[in-house]
PDB file of N, CA and C in Angstrom:
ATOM      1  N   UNK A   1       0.819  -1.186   0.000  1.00  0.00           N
ATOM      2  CA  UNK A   1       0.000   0.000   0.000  1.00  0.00           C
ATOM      3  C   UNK A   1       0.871   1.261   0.000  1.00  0.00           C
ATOM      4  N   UNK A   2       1.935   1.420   0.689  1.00  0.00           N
ATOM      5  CA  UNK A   2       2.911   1.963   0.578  1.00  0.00           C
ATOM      6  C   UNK A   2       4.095   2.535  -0.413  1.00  0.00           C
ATOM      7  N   UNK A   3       3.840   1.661  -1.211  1.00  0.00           N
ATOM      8  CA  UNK A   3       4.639   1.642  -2.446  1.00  0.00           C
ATOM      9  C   UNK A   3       3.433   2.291  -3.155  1.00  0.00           C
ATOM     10  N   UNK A   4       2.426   1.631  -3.330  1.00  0.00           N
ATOM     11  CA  UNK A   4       1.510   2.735  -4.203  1.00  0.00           C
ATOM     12  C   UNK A   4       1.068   3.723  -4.497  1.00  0.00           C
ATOM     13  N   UNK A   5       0.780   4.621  -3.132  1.00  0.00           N
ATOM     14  CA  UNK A   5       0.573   6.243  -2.364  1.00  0.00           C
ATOM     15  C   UNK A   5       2.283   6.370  -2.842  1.00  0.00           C
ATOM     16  N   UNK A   6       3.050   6.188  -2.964  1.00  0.00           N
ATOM     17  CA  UNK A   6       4.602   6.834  -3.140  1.00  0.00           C
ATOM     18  C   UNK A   6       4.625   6.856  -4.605  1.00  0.00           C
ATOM     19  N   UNK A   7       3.884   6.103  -5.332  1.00  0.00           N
ATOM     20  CA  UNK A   7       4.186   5.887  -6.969  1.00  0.00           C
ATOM     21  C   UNK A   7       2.948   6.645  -7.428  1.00  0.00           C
ATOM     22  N   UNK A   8       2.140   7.109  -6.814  1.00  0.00           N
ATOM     23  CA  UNK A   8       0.956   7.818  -7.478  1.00  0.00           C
ATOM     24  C   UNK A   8       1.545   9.262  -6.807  1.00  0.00           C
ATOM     25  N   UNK A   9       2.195   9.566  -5.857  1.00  0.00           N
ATOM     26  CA  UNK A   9       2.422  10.822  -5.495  1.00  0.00           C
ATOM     27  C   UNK A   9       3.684  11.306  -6.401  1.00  0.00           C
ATOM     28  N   UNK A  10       4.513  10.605  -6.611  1.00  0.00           N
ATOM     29  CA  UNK A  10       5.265  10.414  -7.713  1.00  0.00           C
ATOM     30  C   UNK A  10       5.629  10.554  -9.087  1.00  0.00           C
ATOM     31  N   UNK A  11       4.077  10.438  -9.587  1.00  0.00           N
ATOM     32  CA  UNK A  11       3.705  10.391 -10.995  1.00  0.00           C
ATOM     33  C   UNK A  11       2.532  11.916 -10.945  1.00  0.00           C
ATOM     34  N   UNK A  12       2.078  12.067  -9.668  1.00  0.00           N
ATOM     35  CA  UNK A  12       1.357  13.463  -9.966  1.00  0.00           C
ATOM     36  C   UNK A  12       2.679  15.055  -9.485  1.00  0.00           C
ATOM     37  N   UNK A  13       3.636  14.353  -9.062  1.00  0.00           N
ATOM     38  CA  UNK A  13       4.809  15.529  -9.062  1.00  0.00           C
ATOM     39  C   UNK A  13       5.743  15.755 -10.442  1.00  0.00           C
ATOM     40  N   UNK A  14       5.648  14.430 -11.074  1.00  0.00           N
ATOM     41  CA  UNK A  14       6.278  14.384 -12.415  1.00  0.00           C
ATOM     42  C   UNK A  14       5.236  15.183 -13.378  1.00  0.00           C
ATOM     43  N   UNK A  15       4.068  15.119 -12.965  1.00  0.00           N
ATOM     44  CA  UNK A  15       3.062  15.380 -14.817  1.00  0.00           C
ATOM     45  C   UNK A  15       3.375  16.987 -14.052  1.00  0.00           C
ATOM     46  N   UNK A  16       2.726  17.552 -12.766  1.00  0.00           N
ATOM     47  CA  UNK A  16       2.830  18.515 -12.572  1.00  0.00           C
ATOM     48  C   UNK A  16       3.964  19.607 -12.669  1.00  0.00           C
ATOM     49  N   UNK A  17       5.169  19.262 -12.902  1.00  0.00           N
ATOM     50  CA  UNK A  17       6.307  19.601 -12.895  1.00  0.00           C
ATOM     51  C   UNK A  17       6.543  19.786 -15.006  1.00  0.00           C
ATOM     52  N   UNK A  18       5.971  18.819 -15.551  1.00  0.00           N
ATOM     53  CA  UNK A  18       6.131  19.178 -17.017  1.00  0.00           C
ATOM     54  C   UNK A  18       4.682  20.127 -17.238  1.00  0.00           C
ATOM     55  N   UNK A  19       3.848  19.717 -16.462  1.00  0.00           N
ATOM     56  CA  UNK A  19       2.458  20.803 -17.209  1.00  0.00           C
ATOM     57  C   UNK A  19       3.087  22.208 -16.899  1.00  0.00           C
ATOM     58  N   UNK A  20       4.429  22.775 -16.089  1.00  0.00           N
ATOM     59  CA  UNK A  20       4.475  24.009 -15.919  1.00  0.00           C
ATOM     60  C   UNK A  20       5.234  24.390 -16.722  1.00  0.00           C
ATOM     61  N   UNK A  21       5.848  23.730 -17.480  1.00  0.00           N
ATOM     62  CA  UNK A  21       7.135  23.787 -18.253  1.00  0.00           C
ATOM     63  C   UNK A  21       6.601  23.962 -19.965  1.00  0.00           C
ATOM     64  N   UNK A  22       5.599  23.640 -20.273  1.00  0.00           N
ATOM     65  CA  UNK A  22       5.113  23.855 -21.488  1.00  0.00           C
ATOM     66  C   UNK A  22       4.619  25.141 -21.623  1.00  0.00           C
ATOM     67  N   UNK A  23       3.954  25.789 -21.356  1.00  0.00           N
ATOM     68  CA  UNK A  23       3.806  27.455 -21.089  1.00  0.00           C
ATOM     69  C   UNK A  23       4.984  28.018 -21.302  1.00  0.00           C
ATOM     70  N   UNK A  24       5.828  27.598 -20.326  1.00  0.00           N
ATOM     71  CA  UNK A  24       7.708  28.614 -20.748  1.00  0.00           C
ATOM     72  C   UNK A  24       8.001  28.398 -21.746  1.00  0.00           C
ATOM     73  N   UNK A  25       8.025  26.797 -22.412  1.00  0.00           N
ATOM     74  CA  UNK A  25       8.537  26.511 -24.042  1.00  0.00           C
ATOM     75  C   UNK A  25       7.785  27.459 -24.603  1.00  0.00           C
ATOM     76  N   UNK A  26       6.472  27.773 -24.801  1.00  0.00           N
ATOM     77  CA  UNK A  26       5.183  28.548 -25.591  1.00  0.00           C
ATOM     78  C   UNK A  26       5.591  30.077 -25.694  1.00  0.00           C
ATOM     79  N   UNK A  27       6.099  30.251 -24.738  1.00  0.00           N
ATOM     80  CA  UNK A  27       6.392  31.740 -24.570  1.00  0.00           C
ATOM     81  C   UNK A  27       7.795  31.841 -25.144  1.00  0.00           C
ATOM     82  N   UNK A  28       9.127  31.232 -24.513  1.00  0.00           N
ATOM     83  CA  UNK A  28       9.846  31.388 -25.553  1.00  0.00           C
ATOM     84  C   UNK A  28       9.903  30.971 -27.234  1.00  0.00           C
ATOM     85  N   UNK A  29       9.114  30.436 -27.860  1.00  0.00           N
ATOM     86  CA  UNK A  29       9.189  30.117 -29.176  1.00  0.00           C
ATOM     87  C   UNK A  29       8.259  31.326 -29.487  1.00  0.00           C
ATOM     88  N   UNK A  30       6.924  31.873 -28.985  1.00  0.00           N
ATOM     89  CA  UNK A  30       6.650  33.078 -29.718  1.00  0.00           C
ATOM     90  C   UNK A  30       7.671  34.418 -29.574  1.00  0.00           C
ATOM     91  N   UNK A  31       8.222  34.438 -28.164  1.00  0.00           N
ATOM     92  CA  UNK A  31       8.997  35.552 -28.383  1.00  0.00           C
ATOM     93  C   UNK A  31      10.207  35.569 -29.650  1.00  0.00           C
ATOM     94  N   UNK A  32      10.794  33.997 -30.355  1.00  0.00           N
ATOM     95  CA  UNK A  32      11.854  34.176 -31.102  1.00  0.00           C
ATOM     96  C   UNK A  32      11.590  34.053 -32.845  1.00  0.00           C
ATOM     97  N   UNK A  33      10.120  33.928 -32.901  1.00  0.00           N
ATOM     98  CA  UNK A  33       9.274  33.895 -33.701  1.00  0.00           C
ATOM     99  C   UNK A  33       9.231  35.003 -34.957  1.00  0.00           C
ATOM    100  N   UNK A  34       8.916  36.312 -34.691  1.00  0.00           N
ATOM    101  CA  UNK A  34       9.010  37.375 -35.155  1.00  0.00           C
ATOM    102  C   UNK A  34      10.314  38.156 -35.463  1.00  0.00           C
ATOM    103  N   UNK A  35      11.767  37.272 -35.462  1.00  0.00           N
ATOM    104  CA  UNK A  35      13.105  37.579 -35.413  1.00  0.00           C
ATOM    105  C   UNK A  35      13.894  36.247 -35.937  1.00  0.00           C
ATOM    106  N   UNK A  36      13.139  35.019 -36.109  1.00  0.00           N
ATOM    107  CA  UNK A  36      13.489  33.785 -36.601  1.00  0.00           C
ATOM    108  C   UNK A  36      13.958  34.353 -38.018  1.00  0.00           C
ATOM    109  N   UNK A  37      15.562  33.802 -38.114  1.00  0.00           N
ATOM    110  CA  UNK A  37      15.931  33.880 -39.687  1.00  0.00           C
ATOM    111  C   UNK A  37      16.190  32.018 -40.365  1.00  0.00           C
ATOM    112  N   UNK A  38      14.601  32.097 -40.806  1.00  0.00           N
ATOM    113  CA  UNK A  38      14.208  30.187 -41.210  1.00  0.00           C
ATOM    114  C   UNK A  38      13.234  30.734 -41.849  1.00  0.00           C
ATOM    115  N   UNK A  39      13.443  29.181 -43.004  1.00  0.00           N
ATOM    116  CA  UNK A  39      12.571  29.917 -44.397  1.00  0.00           C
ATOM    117  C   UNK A  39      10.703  29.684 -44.349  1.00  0.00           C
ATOM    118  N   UNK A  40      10.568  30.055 -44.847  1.00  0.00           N
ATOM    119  CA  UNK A  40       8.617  30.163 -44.748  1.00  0.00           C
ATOM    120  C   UNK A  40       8.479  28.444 -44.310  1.00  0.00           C
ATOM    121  N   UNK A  41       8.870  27.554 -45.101  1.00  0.00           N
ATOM    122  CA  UNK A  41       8.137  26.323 -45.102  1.00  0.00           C
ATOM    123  C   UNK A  41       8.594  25.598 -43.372  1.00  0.00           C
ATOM    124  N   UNK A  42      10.256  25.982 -42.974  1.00  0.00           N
ATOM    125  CA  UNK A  42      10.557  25.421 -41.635  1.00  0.00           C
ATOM    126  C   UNK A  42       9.718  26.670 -40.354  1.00  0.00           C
ATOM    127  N   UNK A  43       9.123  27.774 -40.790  1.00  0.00           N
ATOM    128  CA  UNK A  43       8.296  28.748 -39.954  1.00  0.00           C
ATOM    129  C   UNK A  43       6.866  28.419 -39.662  1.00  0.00           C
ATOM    130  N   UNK A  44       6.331  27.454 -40.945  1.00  0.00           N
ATOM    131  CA  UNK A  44       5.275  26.567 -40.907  1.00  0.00           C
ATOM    132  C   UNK A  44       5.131  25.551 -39.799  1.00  0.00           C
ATOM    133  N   UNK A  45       6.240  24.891 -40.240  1.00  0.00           N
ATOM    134  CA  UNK A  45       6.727  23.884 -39.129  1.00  0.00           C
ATOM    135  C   UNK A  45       6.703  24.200 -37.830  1.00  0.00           C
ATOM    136  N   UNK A  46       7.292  25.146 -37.659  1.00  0.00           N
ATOM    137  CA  UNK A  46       7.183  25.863 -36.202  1.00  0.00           C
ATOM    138  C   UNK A  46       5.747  26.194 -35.622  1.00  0.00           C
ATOM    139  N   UNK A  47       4.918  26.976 -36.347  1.00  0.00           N
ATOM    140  CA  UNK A  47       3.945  27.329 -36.220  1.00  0.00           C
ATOM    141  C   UNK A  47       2.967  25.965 -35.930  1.00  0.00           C
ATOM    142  N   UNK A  48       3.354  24.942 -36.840  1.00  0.00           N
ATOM    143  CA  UNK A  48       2.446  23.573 -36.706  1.00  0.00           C
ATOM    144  C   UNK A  48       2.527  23.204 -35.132  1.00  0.00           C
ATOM    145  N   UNK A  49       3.756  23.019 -34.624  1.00  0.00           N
ATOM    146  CA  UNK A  49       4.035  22.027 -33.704  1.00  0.00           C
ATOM    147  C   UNK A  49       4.267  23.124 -32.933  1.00  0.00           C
ATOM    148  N   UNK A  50       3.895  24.297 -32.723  1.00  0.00           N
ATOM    149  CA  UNK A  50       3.611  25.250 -31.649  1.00  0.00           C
ATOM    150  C   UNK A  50       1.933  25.292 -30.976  1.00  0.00           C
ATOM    151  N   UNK A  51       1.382  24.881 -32.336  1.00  0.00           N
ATOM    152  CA  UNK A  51      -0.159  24.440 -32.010  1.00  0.00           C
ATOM    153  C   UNK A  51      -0.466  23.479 -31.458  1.00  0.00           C
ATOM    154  N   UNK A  52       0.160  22.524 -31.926  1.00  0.00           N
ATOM    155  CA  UNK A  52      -0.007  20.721 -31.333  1.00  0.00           C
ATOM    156  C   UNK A  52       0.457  20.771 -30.012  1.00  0.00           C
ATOM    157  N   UNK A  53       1.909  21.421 -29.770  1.00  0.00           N
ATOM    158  CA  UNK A  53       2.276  21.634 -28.398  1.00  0.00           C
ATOM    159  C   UNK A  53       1.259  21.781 -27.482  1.00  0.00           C
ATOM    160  N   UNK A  54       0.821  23.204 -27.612  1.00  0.00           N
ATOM    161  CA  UNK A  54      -0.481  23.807 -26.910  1.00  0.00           C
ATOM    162  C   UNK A  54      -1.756  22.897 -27.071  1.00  0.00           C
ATOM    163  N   UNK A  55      -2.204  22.417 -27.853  1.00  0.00           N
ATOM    164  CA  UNK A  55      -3.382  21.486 -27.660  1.00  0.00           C
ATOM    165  C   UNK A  55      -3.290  20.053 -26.796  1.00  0.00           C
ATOM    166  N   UNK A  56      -1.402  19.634 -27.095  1.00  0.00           N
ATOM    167  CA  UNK A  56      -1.444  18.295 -26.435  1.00  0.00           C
ATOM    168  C   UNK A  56      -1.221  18.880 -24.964  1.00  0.00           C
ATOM    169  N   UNK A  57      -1.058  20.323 -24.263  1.00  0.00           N
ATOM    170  CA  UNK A  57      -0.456  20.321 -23.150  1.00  0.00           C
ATOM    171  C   UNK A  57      -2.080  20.517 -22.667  1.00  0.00           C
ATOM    172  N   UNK A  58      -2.790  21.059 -23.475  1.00  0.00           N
ATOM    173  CA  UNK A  58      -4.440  21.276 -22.680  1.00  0.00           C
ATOM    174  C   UNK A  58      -5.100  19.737 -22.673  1.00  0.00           C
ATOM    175  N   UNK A  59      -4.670  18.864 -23.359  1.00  0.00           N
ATOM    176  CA  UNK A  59      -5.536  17.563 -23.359  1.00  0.00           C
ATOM    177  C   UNK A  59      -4.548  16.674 -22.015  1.00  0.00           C
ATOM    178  N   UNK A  60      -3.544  17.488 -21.383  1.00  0.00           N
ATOM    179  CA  UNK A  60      -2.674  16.737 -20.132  1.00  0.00           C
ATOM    180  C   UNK A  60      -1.825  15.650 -21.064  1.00  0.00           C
ATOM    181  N   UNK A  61      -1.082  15.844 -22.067  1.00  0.00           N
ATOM    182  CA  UNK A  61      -0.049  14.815 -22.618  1.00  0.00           C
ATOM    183  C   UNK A  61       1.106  15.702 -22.595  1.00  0.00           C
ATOM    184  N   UNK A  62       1.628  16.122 -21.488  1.00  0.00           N
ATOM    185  CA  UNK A  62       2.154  17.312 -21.010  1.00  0.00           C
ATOM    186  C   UNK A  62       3.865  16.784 -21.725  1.00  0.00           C
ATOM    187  N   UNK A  63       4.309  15.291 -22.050  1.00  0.00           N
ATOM    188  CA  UNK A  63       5.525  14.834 -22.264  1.00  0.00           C
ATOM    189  C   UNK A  63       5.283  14.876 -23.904  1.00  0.00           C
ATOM    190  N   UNK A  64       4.711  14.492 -24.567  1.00  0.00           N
ATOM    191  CA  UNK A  64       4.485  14.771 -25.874  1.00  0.00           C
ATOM    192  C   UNK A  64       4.437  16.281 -26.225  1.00  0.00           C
ATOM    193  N   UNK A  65       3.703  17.847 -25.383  1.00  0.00           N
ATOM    194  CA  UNK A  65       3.376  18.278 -25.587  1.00  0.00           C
ATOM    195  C   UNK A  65       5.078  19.281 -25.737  1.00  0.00           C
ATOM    196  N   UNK A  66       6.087  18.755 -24.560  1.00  0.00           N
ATOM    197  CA  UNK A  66       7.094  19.336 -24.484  1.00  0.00           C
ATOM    198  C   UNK A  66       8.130  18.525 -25.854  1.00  0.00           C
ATOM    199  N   UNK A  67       7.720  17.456 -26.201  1.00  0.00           N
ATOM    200  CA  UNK A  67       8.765  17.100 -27.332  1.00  0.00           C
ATOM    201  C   UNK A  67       8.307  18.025 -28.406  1.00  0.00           C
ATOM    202  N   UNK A  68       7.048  18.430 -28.992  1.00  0.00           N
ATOM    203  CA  UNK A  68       6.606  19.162 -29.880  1.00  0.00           C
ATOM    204  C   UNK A  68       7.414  20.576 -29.615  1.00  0.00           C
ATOM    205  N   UNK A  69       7.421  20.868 -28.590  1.00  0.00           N
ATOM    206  CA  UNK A  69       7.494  22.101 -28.601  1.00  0.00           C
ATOM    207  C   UNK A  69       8.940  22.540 -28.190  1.00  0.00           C
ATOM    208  N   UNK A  70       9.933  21.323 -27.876  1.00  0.00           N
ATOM    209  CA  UNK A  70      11.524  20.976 -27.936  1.00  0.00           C
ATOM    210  C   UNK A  70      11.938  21.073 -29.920  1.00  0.00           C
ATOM    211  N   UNK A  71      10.825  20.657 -30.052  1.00  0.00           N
ATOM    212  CA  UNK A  71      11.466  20.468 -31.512  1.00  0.00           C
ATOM    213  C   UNK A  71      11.563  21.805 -32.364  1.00  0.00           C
ATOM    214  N   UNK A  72      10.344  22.692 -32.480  1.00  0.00           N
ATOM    215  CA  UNK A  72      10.124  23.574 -32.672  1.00  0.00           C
ATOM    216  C   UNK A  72      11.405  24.428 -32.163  1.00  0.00           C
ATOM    217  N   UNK A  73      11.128  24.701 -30.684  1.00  0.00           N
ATOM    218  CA  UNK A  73      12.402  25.740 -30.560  1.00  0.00           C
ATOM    219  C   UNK A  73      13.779  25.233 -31.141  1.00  0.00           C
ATOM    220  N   UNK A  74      13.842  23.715 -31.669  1.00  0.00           N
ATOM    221  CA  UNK A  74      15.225  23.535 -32.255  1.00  0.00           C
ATOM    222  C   UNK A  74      15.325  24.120 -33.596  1.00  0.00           C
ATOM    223  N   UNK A  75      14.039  23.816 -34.215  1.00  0.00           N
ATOM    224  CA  UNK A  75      14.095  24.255 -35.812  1.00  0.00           C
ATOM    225  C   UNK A  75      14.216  26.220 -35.341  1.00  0.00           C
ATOM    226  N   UNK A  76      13.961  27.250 -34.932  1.00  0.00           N
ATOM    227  CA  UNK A  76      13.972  28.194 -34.678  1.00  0.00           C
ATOM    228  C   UNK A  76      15.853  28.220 -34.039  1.00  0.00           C
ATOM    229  N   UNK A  77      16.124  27.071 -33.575  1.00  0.00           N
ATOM    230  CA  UNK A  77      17.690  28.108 -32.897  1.00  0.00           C
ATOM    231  C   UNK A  77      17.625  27.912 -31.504  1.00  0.00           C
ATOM    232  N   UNK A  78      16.932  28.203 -30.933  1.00  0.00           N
ATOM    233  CA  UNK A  78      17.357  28.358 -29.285  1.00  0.00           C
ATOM    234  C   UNK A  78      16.913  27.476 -28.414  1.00  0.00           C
ATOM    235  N   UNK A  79      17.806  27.581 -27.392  1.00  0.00           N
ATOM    236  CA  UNK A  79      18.196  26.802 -26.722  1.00  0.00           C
ATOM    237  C   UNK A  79      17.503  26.770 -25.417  1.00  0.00           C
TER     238      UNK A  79
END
């Protein structure tokens, strides 16, 4: 019983800890957005998986929602 209350408290400090972290990705990729030197079709790209980010972080797939939105800020440059 013990082990279980520790693995469910566990797993709600982990999701909670990435659901805060997708908002900061969101905010830095629009701030580098309007200064991005990447061509229309990889700005698409960005724009795609800046959306998906944000939709998978509102549906709680908060680890998918940060790879989308890891990727994005890679195609843009920063770090």
């Amino acid at each position: 019983m013990k082990r279980t209350a520790l693995f469910v408290a566990l797993a709600f400090a982990s999701s909670v800890a990435l659901a805060g972290s997708c908002p900061k990705i969101m905010k830095q990729i629009d701030a580098a957005m309007p200064s991005a030197k990447v061509s229309a079709a990889q700005m698409e790209e960005v724009k795609k998986l800046r959306a998906d980010g944000e939709a998978l972080h509102k549906s709680g797939k908060h680890a998918e929602s940060e790879a989308a939105l890891n990727k994005a800020k890679s195609i843009l440059g920063i770090m």
